[in-house]
N, C-alpha and C. Protein backbone atom coordinates (compact mmCIF):
# COMPACT_ATOMS: atom_id res chain seq x y z
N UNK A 1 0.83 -1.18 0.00
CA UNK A 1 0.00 0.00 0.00
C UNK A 1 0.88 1.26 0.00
N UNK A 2 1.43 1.59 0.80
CA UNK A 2 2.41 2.75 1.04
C UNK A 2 4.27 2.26 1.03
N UNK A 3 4.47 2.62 0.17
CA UNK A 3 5.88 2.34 -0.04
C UNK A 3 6.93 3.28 -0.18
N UNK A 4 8.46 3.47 0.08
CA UNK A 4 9.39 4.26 -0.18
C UNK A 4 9.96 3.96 -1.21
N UNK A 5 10.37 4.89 -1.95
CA UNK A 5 10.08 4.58 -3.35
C UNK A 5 11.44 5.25 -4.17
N UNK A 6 12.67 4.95 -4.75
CA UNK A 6 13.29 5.53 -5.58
C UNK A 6 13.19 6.08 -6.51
N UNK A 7 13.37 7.39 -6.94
CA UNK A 7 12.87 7.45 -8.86
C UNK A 7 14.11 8.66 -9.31
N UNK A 8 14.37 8.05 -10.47
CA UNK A 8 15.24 9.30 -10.77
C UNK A 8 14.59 9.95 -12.54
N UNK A 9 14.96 11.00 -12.49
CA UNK A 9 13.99 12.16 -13.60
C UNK A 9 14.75 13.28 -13.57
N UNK A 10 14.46 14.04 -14.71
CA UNK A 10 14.73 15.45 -15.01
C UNK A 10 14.03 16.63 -14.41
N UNK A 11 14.63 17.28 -13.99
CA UNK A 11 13.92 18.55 -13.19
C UNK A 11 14.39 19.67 -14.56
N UNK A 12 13.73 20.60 -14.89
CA UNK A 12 13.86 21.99 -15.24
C UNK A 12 13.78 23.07 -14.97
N UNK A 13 14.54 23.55 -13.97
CA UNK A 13 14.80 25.01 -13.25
C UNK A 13 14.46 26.20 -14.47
N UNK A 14 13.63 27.15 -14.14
CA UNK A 14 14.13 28.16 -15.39
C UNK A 14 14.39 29.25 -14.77
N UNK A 15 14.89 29.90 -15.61
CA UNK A 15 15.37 31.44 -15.39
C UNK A 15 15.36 32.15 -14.21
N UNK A 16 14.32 32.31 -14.39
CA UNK A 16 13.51 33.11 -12.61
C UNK A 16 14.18 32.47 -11.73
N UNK A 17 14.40 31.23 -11.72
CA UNK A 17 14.63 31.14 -10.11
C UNK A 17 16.11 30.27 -9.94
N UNK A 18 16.79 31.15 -11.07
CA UNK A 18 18.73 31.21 -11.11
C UNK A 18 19.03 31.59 -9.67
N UNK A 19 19.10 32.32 -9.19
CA UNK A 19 19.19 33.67 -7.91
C UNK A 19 19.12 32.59 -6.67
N UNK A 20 18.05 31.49 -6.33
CA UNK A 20 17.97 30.92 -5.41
C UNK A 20 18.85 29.46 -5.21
N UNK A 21 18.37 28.97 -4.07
CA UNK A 21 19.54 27.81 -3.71
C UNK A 21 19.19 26.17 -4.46
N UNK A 22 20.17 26.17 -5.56
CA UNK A 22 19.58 25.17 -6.25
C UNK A 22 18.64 24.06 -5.88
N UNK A 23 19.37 23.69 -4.57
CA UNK A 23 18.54 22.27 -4.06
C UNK A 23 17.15 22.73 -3.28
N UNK A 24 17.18 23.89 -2.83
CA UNK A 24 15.29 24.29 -1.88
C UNK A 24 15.03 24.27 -3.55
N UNK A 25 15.08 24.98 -4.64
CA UNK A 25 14.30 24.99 -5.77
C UNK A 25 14.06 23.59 -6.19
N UNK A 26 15.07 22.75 -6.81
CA UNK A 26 14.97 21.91 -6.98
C UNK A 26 13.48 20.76 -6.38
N UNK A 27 13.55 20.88 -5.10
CA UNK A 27 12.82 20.10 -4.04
C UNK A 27 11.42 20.71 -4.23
N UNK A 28 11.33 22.12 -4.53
CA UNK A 28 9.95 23.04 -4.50
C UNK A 28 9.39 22.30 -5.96
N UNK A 29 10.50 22.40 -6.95
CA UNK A 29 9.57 21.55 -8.67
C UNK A 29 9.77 20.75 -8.35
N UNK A 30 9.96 19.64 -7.56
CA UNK A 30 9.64 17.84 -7.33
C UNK A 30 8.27 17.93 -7.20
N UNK A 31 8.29 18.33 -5.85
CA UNK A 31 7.25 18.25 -5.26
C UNK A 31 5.86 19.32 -6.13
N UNK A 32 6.01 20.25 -6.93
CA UNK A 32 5.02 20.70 -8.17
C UNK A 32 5.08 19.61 -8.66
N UNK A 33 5.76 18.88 -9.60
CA UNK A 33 6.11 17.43 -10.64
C UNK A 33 5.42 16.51 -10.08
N UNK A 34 5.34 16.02 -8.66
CA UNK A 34 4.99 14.73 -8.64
C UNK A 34 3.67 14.76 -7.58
N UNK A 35 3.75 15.22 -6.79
CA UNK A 35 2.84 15.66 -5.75
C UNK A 35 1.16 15.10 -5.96
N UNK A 36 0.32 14.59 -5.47
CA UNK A 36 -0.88 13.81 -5.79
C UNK A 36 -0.59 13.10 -7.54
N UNK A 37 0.42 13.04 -7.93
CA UNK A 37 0.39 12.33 -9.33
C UNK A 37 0.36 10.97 -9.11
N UNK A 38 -0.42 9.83 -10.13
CA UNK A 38 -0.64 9.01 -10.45
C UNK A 38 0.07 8.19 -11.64
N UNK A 39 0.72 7.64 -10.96
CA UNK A 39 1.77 6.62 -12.19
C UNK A 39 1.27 4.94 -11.78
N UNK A 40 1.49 4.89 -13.01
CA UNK A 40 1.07 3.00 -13.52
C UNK A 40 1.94 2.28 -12.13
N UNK A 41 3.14 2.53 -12.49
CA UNK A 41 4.54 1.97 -12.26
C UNK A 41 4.46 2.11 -10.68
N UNK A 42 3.98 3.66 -10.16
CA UNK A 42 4.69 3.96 -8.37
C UNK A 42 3.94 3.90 -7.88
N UNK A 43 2.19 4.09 -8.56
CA UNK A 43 1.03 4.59 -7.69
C UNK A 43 1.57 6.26 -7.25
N UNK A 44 0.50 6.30 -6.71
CA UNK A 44 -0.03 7.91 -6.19
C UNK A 44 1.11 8.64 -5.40
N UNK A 45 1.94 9.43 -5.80
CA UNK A 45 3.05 10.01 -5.00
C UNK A 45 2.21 11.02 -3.78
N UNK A 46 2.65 10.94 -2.94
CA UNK A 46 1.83 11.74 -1.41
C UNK A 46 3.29 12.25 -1.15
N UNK A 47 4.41 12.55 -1.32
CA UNK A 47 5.19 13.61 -0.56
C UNK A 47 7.10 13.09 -1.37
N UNK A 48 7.57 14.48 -1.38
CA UNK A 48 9.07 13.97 -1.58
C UNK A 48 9.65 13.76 -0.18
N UNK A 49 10.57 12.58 0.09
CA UNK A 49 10.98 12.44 1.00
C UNK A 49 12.35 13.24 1.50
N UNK A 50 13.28 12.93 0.31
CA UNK A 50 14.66 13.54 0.46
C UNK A 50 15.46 13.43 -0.93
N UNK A 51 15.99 14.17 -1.47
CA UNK A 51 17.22 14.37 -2.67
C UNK A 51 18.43 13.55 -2.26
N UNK A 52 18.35 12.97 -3.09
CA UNK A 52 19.61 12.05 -2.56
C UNK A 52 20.72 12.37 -3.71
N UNK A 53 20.38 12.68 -5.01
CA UNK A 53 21.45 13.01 -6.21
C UNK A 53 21.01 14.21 -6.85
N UNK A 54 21.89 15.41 -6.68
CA UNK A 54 21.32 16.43 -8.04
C UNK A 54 22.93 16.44 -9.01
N UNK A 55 22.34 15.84 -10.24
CA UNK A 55 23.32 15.65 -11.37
C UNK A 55 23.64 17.14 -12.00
N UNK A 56 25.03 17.69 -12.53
CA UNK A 56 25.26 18.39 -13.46
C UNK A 56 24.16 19.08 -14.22
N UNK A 57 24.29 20.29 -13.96
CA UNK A 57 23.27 21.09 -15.25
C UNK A 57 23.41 20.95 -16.61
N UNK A 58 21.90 20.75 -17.65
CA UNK A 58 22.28 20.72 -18.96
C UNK A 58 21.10 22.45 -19.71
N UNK A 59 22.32 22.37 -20.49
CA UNK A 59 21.60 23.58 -20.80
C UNK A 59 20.89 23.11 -22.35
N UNK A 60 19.83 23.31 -23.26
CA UNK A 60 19.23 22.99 -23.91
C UNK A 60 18.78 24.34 -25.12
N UNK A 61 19.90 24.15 -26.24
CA UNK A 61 19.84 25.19 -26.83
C UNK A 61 18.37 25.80 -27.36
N UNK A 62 18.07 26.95 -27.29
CA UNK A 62 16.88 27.72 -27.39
C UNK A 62 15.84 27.73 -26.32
N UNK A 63 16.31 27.03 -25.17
CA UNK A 63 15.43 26.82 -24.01
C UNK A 63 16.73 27.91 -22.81
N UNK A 64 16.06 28.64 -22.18
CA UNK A 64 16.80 29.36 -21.34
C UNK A 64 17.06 28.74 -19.98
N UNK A 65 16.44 27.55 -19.81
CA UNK A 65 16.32 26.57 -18.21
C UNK A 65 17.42 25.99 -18.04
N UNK A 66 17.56 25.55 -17.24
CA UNK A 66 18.45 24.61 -16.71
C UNK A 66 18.28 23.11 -16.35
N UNK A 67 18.47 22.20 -17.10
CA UNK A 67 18.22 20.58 -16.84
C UNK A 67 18.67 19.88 -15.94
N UNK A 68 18.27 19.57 -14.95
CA UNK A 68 19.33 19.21 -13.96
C UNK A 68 19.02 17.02 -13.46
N UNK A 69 19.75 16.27 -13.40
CA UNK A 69 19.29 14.93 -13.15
C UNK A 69 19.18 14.43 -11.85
N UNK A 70 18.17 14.09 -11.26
CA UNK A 70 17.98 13.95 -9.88
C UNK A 70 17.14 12.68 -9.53
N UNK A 71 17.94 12.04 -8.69
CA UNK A 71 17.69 11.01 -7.73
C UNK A 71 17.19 11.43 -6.46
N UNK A 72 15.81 10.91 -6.15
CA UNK A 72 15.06 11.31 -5.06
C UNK A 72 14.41 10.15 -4.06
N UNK A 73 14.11 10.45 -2.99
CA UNK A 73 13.48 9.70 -2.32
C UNK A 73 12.01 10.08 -2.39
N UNK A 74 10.68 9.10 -2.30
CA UNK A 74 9.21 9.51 -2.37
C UNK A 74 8.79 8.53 -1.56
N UNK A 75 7.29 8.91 -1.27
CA UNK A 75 6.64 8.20 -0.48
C UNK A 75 4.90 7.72 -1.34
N UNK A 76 4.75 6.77 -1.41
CA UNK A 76 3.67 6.27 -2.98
C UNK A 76 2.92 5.51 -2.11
N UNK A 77 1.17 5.14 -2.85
CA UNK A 77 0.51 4.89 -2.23
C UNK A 77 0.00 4.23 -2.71
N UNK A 78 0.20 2.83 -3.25
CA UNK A 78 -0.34 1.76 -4.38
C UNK A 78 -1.02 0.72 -4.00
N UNK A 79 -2.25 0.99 -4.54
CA UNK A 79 -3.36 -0.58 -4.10
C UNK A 79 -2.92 -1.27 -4.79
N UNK A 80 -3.34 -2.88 -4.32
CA UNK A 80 -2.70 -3.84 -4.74
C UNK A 80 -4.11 -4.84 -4.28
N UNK A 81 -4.15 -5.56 -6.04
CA UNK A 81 -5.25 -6.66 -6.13
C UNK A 81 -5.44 -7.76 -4.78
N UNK A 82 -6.20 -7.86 -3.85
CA UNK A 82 -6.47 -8.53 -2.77
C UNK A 82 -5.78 -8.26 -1.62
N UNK A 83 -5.23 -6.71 -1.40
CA UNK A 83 -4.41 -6.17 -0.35
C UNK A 83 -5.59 -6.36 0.29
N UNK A 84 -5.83 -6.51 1.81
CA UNK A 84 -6.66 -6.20 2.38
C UNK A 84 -6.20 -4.92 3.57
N UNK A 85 -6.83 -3.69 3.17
CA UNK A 85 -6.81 -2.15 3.88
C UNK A 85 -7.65 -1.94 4.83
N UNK A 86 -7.68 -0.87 5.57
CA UNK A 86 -8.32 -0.13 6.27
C UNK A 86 -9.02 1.20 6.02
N UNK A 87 -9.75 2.01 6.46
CA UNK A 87 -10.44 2.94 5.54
C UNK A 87 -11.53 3.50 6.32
N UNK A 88 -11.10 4.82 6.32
CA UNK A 88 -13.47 5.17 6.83
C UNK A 88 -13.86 5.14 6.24
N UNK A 89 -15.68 5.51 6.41
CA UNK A 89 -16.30 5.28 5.50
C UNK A 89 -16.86 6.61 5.46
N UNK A 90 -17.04 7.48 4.36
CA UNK A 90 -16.87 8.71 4.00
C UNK A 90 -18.52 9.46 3.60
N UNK A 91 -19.02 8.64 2.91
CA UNK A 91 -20.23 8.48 2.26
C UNK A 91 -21.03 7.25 2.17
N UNK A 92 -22.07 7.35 2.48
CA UNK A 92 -23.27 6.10 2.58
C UNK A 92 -24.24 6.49 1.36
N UNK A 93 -24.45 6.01 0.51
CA UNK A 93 -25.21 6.32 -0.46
C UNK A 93 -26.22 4.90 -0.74
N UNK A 94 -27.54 5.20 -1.61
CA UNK A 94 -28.13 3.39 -1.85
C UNK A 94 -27.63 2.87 -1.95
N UNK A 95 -26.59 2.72 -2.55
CA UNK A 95 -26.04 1.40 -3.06
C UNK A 95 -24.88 1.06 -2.51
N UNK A 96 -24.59 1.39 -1.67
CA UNK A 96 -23.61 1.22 -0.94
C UNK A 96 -22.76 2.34 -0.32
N UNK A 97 -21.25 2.23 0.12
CA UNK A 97 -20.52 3.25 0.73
C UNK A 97 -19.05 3.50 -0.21
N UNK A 98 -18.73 4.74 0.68
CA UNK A 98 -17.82 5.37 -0.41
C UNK A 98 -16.49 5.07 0.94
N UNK A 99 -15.14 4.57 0.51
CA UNK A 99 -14.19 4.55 1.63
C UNK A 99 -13.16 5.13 1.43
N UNK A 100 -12.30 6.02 2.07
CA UNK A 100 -11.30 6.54 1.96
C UNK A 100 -9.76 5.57 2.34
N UNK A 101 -9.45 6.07 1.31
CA UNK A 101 -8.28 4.84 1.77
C UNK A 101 -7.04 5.32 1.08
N UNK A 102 -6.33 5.84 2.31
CA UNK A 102 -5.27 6.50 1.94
C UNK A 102 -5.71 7.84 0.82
N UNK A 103 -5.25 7.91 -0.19
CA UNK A 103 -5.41 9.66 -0.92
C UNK A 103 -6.22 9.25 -1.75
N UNK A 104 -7.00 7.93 -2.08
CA UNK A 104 -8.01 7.33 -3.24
C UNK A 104 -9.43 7.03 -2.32
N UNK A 105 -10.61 7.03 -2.87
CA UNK A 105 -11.99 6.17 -2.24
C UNK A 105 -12.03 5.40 -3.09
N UNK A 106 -12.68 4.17 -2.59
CA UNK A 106 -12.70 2.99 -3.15
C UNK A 106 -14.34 2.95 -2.80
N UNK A 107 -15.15 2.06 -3.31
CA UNK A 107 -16.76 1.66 -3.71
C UNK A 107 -16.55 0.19 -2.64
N UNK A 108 -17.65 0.15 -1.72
CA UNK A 108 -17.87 -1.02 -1.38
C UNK A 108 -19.24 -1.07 -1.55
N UNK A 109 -19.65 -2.29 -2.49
CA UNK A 109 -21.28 -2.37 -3.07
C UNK A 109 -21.72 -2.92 -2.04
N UNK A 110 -22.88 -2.67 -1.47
CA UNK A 110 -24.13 -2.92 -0.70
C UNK A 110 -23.83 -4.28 -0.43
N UNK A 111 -23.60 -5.04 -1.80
CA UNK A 111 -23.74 -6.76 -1.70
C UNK A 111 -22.23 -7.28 -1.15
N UNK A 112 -21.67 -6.47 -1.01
CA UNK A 112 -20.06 -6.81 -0.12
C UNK A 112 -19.64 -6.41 1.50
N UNK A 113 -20.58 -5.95 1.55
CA UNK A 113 -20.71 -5.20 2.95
C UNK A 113 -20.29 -6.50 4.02
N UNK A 114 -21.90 -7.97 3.87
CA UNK A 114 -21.80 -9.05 4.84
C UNK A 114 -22.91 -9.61 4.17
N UNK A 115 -22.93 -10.72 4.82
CA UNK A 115 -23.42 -12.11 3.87
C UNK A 115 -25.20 -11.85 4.30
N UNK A 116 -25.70 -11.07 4.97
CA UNK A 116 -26.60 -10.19 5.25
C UNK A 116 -27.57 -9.69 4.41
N UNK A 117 -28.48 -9.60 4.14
CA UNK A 117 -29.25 -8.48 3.32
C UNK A 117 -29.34 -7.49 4.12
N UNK A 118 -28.77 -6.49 3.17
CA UNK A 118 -28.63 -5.38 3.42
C UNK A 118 -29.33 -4.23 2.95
N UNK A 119 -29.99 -3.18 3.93
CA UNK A 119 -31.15 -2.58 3.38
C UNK A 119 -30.22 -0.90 3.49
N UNK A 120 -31.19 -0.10 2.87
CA UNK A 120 -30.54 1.47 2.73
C UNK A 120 -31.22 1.92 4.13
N UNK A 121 -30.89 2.96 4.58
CA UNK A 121 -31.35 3.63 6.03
C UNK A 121 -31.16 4.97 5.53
N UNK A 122 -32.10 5.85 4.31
CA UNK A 122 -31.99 6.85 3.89
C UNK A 122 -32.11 8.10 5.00
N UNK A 123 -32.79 8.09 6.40
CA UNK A 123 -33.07 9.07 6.72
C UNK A 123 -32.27 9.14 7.92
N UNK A 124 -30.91 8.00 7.90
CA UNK A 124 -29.89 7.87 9.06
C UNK A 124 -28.67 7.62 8.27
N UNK A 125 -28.71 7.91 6.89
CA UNK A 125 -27.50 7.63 6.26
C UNK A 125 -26.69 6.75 6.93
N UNK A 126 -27.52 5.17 6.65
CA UNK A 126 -27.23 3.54 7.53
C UNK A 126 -27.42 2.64 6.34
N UNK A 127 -26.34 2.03 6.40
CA UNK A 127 -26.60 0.45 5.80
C UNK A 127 -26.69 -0.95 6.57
N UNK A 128 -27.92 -1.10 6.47
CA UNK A 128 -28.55 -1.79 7.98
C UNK A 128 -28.46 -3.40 7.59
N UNK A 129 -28.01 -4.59 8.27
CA UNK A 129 -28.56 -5.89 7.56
C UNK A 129 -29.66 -6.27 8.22
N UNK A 130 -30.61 -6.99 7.53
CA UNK A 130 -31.77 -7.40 7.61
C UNK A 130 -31.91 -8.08 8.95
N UNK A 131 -31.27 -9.00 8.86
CA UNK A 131 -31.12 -10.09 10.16
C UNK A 131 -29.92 -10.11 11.16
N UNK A 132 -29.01 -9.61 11.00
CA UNK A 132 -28.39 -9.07 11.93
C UNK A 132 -28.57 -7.56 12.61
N UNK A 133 -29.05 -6.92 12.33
CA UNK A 133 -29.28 -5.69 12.85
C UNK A 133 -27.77 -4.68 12.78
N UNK A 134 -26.70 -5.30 12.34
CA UNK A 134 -25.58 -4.67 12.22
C UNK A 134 -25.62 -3.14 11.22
N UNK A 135 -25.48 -2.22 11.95
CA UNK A 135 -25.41 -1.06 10.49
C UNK A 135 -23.75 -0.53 10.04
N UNK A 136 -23.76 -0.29 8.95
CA UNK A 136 -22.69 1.11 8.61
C UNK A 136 -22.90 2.69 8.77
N UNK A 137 -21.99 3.01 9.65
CA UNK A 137 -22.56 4.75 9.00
C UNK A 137 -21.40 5.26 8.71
N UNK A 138 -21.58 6.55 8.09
CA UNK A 138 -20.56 7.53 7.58
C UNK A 138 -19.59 7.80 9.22
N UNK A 139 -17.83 7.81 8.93
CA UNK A 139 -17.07 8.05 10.03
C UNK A 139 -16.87 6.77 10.13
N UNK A 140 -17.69 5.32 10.22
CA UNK A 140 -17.07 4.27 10.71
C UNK A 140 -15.83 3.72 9.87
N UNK A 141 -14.94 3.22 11.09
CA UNK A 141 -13.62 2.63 10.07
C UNK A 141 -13.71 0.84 10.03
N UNK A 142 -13.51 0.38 8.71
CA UNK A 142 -13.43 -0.58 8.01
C UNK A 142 -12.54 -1.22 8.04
N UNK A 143 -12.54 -2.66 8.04
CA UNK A 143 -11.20 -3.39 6.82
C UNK A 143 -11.74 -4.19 5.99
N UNK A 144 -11.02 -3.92 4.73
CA UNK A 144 -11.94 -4.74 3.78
C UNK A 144 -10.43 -5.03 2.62
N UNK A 145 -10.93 -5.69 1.38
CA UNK A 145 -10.25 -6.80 0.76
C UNK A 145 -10.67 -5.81 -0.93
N UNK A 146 -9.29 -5.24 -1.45
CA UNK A 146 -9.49 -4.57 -2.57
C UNK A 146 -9.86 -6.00 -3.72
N UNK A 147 -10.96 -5.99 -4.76
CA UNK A 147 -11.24 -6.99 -5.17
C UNK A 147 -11.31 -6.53 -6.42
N UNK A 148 -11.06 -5.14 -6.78
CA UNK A 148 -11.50 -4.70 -8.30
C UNK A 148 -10.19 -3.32 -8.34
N UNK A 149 -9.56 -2.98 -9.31
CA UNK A 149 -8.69 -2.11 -9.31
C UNK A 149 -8.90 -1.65 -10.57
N UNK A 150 -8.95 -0.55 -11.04
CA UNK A 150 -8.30 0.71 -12.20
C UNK A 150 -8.35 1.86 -11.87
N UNK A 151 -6.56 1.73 -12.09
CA UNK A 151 -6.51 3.06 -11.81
C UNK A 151 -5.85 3.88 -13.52
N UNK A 152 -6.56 5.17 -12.89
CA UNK A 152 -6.36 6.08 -14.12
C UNK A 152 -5.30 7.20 -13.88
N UNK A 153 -4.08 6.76 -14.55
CA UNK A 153 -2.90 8.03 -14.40
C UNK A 153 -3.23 9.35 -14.82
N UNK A 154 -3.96 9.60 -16.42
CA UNK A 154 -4.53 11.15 -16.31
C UNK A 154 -5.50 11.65 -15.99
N UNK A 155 -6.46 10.85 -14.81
CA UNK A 155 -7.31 11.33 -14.44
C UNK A 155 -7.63 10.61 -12.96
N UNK A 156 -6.73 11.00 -11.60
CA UNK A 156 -6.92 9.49 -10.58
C UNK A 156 -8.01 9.99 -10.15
N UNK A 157 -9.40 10.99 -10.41
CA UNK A 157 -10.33 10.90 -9.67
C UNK A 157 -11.23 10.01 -10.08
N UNK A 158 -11.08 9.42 -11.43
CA UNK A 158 -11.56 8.57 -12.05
C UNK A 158 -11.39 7.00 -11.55
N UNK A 159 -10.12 7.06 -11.45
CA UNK A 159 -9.75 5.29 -10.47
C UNK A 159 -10.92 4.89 -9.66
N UNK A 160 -11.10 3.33 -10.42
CA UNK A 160 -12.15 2.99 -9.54
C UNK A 160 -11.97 1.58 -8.50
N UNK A 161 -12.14 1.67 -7.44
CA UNK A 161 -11.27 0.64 -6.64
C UNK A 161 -12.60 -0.33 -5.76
N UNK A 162 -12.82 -1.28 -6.11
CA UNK A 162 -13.74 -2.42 -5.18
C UNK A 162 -13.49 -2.71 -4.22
N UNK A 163 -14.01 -3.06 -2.97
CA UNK A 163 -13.71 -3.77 -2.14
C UNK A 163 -15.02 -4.88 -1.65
N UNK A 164 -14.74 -5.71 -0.63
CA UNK A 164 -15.90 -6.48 0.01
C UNK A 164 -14.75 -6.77 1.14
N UNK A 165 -16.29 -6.97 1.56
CA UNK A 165 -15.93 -7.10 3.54
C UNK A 165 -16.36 -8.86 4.00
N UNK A 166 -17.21 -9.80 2.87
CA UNK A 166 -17.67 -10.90 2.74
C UNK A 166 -16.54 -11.96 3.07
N UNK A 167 -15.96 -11.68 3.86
CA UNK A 167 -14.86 -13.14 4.31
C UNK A 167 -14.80 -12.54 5.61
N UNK A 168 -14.21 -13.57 6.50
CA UNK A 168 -13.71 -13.89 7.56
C UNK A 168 -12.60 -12.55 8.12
N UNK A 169 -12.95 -12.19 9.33
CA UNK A 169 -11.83 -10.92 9.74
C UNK A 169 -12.09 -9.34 9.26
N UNK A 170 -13.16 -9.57 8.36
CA UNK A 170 -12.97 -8.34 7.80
C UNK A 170 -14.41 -7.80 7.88
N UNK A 171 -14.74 -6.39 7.55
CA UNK A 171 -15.76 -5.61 8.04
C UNK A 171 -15.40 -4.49 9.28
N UNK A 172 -16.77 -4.13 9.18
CA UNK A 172 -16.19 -2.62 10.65
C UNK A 172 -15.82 -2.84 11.63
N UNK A 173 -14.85 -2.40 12.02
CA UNK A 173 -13.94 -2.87 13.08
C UNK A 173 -14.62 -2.59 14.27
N UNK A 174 -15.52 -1.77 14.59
CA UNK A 174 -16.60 -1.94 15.80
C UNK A 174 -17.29 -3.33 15.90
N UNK A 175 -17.79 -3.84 14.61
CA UNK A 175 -18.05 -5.53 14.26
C UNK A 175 -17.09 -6.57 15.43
N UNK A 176 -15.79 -6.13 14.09
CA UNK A 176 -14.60 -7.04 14.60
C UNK A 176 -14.06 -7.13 16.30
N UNK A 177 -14.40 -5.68 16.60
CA UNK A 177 -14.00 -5.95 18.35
C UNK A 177 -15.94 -6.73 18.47
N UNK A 178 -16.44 -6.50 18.76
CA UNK A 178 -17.62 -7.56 19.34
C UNK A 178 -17.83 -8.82 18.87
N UNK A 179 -17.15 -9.19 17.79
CA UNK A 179 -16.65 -11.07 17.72
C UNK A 179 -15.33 -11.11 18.09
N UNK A 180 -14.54 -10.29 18.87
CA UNK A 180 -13.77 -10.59 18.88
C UNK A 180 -14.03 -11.15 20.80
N UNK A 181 -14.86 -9.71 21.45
CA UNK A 181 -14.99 -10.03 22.40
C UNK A 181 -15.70 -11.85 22.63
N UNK A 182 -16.78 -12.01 21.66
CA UNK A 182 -17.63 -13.09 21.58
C UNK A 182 -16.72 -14.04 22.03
N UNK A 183 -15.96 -13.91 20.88
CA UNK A 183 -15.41 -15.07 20.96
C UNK A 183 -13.82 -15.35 22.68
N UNK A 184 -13.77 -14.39 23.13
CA UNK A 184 -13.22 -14.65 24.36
C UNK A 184 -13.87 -15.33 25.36
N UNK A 185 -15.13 -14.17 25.32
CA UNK A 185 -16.10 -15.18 26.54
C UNK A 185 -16.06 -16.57 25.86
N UNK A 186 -16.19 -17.19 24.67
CA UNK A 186 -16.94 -18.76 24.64
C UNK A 186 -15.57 -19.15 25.16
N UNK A 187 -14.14 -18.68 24.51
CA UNK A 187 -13.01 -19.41 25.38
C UNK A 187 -12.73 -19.82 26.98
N UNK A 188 -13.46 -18.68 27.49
CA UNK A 188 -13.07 -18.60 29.41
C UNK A 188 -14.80 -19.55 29.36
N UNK A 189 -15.32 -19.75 29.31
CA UNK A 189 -16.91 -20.67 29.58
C UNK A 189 -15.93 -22.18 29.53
């Protein structure tokens, strides 16, 4: 999910900002360059960590900038097919809930929630099951099992990410502590 991440790339300093200290500039266009960007390869960059190489300047005839080659440290945020995450839950809508997870929301459909029928609770923004009486609401935190992934590099508001909570361990962790308790008492009986 969250990884430290090597990458090395071209930075282009221009003109304007000759005068200042190469490496704060440098670090200021990383972090413009990569900052909430979405790559196939790193996933979602969330922050530069540290410069570890700034290479020799190239100058590029008819371009007045400065090219410079740099090795950096980052910090990336990549779902991964059957990772199982953590997440609030942000939005309750019919058809299910919306989860935040890390700098992306991911869709958990109604029918992934629990093995439950599960009804809408429009006027408590609740996803209630039928026979368990268990609900979701907006704020509660989750763990659930990414089951569907695309993500879109020129557009990550578009990425659309699945999950289900339908196995063992997983679901709202208010759930998970009260089987968890359950299951202590049947141990000490």
């Amino acid at each position: 999910m969250y990884a430290r991440i090597k990458i090395r790339d071209t930075v282009r300093v221009p003109p304007s900002r000759f005068g200042e200290d190469i490496n704060e500039v440098i670090e200021d266009l990383l972090w413009e360059q990569f900052e909430g960007k979405l790559d196939k390869e790193y996933g979602m960059i969330i922050g530069i960590e540290s410069i570890e190489d700034v290479g020799e300047g190239r100058i590029i005839e008819g371009d007045g900038a400065v090219y410079y080659d740099v090795v950096f440290n980052a910090i990336s945020f990549k779902p991964a097919m059957q990772e199982v995450i953590e997440g609030e839950v942000m939005e309750i809508v019919e058809f299910g809930a919306f989860v935040t997870i890390g700098p992306l929301d991911a869709l958990l459909h109604m029918s992934q929630i629990m093995e439950d029928y599960v009804v809408y609770d429009d006027k408590n923004k609740k996803l209630i099951g039928k026979e368990t009486r268990r609900s979701l609401s907006e704020g509660d935190f989750v763990r659930a099992r990414i089951v569907a992934l695309s993500l879109k590099e020129r557009e990550p508001e578009k990425s659309k990410i699945g999950l289900t909570m339908r196995q063992p361990w997983l679901g709202s962790l208010k759930w998970l502590e009260e089987e968890k308790i359950k299951l202590e008492k049947e141990v000490q009986s």
